[in-house]
Protein backbone atom coordinates (compact mmCIF):
# COMPACT_ATOMS: atom_id res chain seq x y z
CA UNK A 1 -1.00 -27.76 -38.42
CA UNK A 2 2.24 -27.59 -40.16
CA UNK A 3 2.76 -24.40 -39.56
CA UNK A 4 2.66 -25.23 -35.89
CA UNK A 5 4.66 -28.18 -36.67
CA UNK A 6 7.60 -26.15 -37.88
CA UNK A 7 7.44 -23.80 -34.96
CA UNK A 8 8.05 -26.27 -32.78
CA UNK A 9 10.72 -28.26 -34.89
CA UNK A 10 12.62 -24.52 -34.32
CA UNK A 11 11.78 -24.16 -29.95
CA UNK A 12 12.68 -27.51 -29.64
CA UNK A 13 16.06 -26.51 -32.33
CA UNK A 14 17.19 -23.36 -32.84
CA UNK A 15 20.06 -24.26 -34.67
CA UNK A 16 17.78 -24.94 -37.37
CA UNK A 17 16.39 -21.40 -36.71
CA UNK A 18 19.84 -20.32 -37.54
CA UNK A 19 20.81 -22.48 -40.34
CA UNK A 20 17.64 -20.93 -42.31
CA UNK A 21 17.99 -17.18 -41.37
CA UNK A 22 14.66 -17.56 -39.10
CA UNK A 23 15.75 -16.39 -36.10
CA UNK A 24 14.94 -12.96 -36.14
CA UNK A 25 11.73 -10.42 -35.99
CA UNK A 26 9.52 -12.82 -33.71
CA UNK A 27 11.99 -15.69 -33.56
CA UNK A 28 14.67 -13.32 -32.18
CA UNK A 29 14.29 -15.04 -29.13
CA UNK A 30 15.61 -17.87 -30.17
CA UNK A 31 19.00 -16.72 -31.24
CA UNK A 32 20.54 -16.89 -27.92
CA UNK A 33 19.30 -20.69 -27.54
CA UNK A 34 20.55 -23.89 -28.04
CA UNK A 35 18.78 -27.36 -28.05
CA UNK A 36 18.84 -28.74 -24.94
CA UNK A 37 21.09 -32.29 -25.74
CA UNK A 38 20.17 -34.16 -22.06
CA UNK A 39 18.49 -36.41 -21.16
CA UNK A 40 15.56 -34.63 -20.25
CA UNK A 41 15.76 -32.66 -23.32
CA UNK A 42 15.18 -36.21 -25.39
CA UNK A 43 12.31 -36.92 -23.41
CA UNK A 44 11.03 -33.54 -24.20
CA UNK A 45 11.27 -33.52 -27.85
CA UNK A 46 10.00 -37.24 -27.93
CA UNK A 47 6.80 -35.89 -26.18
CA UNK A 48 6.28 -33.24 -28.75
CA UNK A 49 6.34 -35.71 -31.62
CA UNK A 50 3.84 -37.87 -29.92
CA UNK A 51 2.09 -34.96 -29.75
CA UNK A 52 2.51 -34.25 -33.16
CA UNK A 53 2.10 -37.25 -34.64
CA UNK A 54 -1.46 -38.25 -32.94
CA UNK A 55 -2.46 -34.54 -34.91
CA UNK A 56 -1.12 -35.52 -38.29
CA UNK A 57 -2.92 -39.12 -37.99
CA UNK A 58 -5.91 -37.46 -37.04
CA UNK A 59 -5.74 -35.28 -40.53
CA UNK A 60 -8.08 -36.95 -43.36
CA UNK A 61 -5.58 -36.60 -46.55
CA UNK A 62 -8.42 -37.25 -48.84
CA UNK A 63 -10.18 -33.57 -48.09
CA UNK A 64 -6.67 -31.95 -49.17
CA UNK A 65 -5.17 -31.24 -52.44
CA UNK A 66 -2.74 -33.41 -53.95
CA UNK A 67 0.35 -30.72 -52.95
CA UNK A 68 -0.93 -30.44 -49.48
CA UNK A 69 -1.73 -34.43 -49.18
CA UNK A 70 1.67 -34.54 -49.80
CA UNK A 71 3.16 -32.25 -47.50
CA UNK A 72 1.32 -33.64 -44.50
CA UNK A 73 1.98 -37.47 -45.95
CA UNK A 74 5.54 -36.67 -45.72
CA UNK A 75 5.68 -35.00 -42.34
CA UNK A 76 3.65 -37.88 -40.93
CA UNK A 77 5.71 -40.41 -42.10
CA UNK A 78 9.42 -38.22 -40.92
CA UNK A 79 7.32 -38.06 -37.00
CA UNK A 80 6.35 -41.34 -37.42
CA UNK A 81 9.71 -42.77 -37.71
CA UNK A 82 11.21 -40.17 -35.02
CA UNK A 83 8.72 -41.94 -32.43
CA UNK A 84 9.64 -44.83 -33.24
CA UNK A 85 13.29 -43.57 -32.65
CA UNK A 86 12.73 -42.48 -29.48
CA UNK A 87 11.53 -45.45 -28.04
CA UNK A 88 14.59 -46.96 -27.62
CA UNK A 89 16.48 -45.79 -24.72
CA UNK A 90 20.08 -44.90 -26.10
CA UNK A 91 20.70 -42.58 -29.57
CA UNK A 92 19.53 -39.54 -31.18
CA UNK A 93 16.80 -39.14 -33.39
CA UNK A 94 16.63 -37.03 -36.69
CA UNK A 95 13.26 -35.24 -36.75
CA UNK A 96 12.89 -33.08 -40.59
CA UNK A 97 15.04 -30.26 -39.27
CA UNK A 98 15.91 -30.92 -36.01
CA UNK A 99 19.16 -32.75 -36.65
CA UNK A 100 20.20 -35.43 -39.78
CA UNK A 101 21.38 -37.94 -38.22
CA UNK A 102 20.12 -40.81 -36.57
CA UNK A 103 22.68 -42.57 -34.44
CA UNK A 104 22.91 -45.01 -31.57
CA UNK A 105 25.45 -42.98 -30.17
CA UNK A 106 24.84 -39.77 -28.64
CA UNK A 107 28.27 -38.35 -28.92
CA UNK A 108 30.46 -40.12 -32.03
CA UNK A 109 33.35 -39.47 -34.21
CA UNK A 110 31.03 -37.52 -36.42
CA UNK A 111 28.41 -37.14 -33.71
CA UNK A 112 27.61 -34.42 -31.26
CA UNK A 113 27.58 -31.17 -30.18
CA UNK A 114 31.59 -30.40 -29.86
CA UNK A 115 31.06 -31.13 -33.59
CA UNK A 116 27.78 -29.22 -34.27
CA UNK A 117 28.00 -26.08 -32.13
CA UNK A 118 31.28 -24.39 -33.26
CA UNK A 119 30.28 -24.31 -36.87
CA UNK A 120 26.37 -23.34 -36.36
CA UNK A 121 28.36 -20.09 -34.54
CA UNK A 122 31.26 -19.31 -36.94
CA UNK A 123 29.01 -20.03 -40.17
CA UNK A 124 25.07 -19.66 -39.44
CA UNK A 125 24.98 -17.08 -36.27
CA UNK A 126 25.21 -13.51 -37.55
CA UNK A 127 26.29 -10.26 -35.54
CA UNK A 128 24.98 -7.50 -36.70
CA UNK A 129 23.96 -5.79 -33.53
CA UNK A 130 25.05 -6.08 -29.58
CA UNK A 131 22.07 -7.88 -29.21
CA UNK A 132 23.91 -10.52 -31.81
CA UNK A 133 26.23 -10.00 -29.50
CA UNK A 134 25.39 -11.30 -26.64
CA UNK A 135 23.25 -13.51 -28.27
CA UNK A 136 25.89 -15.27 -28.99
CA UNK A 137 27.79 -15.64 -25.92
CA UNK A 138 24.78 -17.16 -24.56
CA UNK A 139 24.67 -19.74 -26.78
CA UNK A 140 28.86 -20.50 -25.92
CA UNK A 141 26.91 -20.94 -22.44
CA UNK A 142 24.42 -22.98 -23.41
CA UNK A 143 26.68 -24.90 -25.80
CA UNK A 144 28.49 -25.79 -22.50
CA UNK A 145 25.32 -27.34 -20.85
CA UNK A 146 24.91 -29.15 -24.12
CA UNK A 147 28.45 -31.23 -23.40
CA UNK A 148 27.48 -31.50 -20.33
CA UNK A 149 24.12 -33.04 -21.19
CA UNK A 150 25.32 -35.42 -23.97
CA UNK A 151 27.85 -36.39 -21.30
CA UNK A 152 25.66 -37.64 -19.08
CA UNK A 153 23.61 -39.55 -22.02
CA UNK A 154 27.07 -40.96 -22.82
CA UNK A 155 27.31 -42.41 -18.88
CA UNK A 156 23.91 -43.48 -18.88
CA UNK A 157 24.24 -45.36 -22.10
CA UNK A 158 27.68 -47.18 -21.40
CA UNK A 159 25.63 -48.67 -18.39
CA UNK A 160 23.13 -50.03 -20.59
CA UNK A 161 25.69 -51.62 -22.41
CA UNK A 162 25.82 -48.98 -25.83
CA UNK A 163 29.60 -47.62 -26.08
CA UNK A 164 31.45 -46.83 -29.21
CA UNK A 165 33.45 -49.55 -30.78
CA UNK A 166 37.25 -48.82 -29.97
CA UNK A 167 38.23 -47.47 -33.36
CA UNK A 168 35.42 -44.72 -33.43
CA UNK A 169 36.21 -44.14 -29.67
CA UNK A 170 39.81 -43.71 -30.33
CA UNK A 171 38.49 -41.02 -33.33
CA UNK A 172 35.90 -39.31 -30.88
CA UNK A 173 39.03 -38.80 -28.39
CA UNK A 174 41.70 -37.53 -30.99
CA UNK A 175 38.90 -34.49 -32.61
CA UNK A 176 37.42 -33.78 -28.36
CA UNK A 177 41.73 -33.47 -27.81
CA UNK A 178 41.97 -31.26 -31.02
CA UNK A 179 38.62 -29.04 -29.58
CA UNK A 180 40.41 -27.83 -26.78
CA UNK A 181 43.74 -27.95 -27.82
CA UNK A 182 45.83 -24.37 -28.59
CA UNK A 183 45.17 -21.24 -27.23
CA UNK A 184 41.89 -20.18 -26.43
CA UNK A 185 41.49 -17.29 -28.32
CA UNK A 186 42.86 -19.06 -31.22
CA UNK A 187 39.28 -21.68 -30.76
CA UNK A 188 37.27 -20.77 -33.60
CA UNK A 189 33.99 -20.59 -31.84
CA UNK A 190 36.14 -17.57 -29.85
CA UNK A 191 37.82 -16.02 -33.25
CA UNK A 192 34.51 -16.03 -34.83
CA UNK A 193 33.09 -13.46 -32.64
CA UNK A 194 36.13 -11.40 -31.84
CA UNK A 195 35.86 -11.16 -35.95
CA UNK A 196 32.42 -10.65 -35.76
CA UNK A 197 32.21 -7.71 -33.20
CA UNK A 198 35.38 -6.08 -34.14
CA UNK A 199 33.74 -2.72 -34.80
CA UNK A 200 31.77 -2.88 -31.39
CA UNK A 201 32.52 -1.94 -28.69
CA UNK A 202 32.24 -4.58 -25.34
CA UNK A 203 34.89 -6.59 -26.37
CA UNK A 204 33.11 -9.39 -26.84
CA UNK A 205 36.24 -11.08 -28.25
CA UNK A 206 37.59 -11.16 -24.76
CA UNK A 207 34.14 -12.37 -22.74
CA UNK A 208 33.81 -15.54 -25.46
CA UNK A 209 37.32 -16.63 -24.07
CA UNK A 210 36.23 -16.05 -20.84
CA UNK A 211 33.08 -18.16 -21.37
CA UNK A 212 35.68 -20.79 -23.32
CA UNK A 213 37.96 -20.95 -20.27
CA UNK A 214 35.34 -21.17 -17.47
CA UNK A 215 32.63 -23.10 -19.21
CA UNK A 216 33.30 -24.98 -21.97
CA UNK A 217 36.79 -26.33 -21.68
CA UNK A 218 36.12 -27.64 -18.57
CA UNK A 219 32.44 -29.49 -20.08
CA UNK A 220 34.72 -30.65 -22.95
CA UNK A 221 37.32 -31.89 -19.96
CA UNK A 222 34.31 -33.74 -18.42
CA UNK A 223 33.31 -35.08 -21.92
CA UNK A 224 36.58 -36.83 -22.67
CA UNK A 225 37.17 -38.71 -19.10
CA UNK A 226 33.60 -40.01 -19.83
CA UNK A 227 35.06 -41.78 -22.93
CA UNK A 228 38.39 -42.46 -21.25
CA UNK A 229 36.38 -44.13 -18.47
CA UNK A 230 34.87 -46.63 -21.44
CA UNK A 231 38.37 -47.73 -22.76
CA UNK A 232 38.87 -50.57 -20.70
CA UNK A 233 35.72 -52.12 -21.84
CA UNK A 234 35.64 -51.02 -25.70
CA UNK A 235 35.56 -53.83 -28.15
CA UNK A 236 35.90 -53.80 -31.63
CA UNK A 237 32.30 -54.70 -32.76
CA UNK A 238 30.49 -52.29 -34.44
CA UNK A 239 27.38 -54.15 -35.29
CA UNK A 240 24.18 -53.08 -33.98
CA UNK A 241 23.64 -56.74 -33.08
CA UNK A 242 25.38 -55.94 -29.67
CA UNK A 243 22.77 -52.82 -28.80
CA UNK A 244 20.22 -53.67 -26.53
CA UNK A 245 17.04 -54.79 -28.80
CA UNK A 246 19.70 -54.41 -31.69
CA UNK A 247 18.10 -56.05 -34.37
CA UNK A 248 14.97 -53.85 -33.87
CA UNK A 249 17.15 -50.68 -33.70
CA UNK A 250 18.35 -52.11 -36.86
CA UNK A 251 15.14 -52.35 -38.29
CA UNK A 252 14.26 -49.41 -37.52
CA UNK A 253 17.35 -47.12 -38.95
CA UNK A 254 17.15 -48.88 -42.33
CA UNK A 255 13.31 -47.69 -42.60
CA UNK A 256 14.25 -44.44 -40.92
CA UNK A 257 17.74 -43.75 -43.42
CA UNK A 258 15.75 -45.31 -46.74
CA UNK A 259 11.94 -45.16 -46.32
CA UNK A 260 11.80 -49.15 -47.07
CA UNK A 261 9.50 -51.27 -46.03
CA UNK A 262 11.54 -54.23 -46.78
CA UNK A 263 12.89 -55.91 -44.10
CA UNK A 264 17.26 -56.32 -43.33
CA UNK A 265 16.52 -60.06 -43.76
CA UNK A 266 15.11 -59.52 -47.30
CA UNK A 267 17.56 -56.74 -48.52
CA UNK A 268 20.32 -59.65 -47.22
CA UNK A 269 18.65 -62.14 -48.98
CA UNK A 270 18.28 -59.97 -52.23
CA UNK A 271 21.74 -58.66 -51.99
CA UNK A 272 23.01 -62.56 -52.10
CA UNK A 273 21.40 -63.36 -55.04
């Protein structure tokens, strides 16, 4: 069961597949792939934990051994708190690998996949082969559906009322400026593979600025009049109070951040005295 548990955790996230070396032999598949950041993709993912969760509960811990009991007790707990997550219609949800942070915002100042991607590529994705190759320019593509999706998320949410404070918007918009700003093949997420490939030949260098220009300048365009579009009405509160259900998000990202039980009330109270 946790076996299939962590296959999943790396379909639904293969930037984790990445980040741990795993995407190769019968993962290779998943080296041209991205997480899918949309809407739909959520709803996906928050399927599979419900999924995953009713299978842990179902799992008598008493029958294993203490290192196993624990393994399972700890998974349960991490899916546990993800569905919870994802019953709340705005934010992203950290499940074990799949992410590490869980944020009301979809796209932040330290949020998102303009931050995420170009990294995951220039540290974690290695080109060994043509197939790494091209591997990688797929996931430039996908990593341009990705902005795309989160942008939508960040639409969607603004309706419901969940926007960044002004000061964190005003942050988001200066480091989505500095993403597309200089010359393309100067973008690291471009340099990275013209370094990468220099001894093969395809000029891959060349077809990642292509993919840059066409695809993901334009997403990152797209992203940045969605948060231009939310000046007018930004505010300086930060609070969660002024989320929709707030204090229940609340709630729910102290247990999900600390593994407390105690309540915000208490730890206020206790804090006081």
């Amino acid at each position: 069961m946790l076996a299939e548990t962590a296959e999943t955790i790396l379909r639904d996230y293969p930037e984790a597949a990445a980040g741990l070396g795993l995407d190769t032999d019968k993962r290779a598949g998943l080296k041209a792939k991205l997480s899918d950041r949309s809407g739909t993709g959520k709803q996906a993912m928050a399927s599979h934990a419900r999924t995953i969760l009713g299978k842990l509960k179902a799992i008598d811990p008493g029958a294993l051994s203490p290192a196993v009991r624990t393994n399972v007790e700890v998974v349960r707990a991490a899916y546990r708190d993800a569905v919870d997550g994802y019953g709340f219609a705005y934010g992203d949800v950290a499940t074990l690998t799949s992410g590490w942070r869980n944020s009301p915002y979809a796209v932040a100042q330290n949020v998102g996949a303009y931050l995420d991607i170009p990294q995951m590529l220039e540290v974690d994705h290695k080109v060994e082969t043509k197939a790494d190759a091209e591997a990688y320019l797929a996931r430039m593509a996908a990593y341009a559906g990705q902005l795309d999706g989160e942008t939508e998320r960040v639409r969607v949410a603004g309706a419901l009322g969940v926007a960044l404070p002004d000061f964190a918007l005003n942050q988001c918009l200066k480091q989505l400026d500095i993403a597309r700003s200089g010359p393309i093949e100067q973008w690291s997420i471009v340099a990275a593979l013209a370094k990468k490939s220099a001894t093969m030949p395809g000029d891959f260098g060349a077809k990642a600025a292509k993919l840059a220009a066409d695809k993901i300048a334009p997403a990152l365009a797209r992203q940045i009049a969605a948060f231009e579009a939310q000046r007018s009405t930004a505010t300086s509160d930060a609070g969660a109070g002024k989320l929709p259900d707030g204090e229940a998000y609340y709630a729910w990202a102290l247990r999900a951040a600390t593994t407390t039980t105690m309540t915000p009330a208490t730890i206020g109270t206790s804090t006081r005295q």
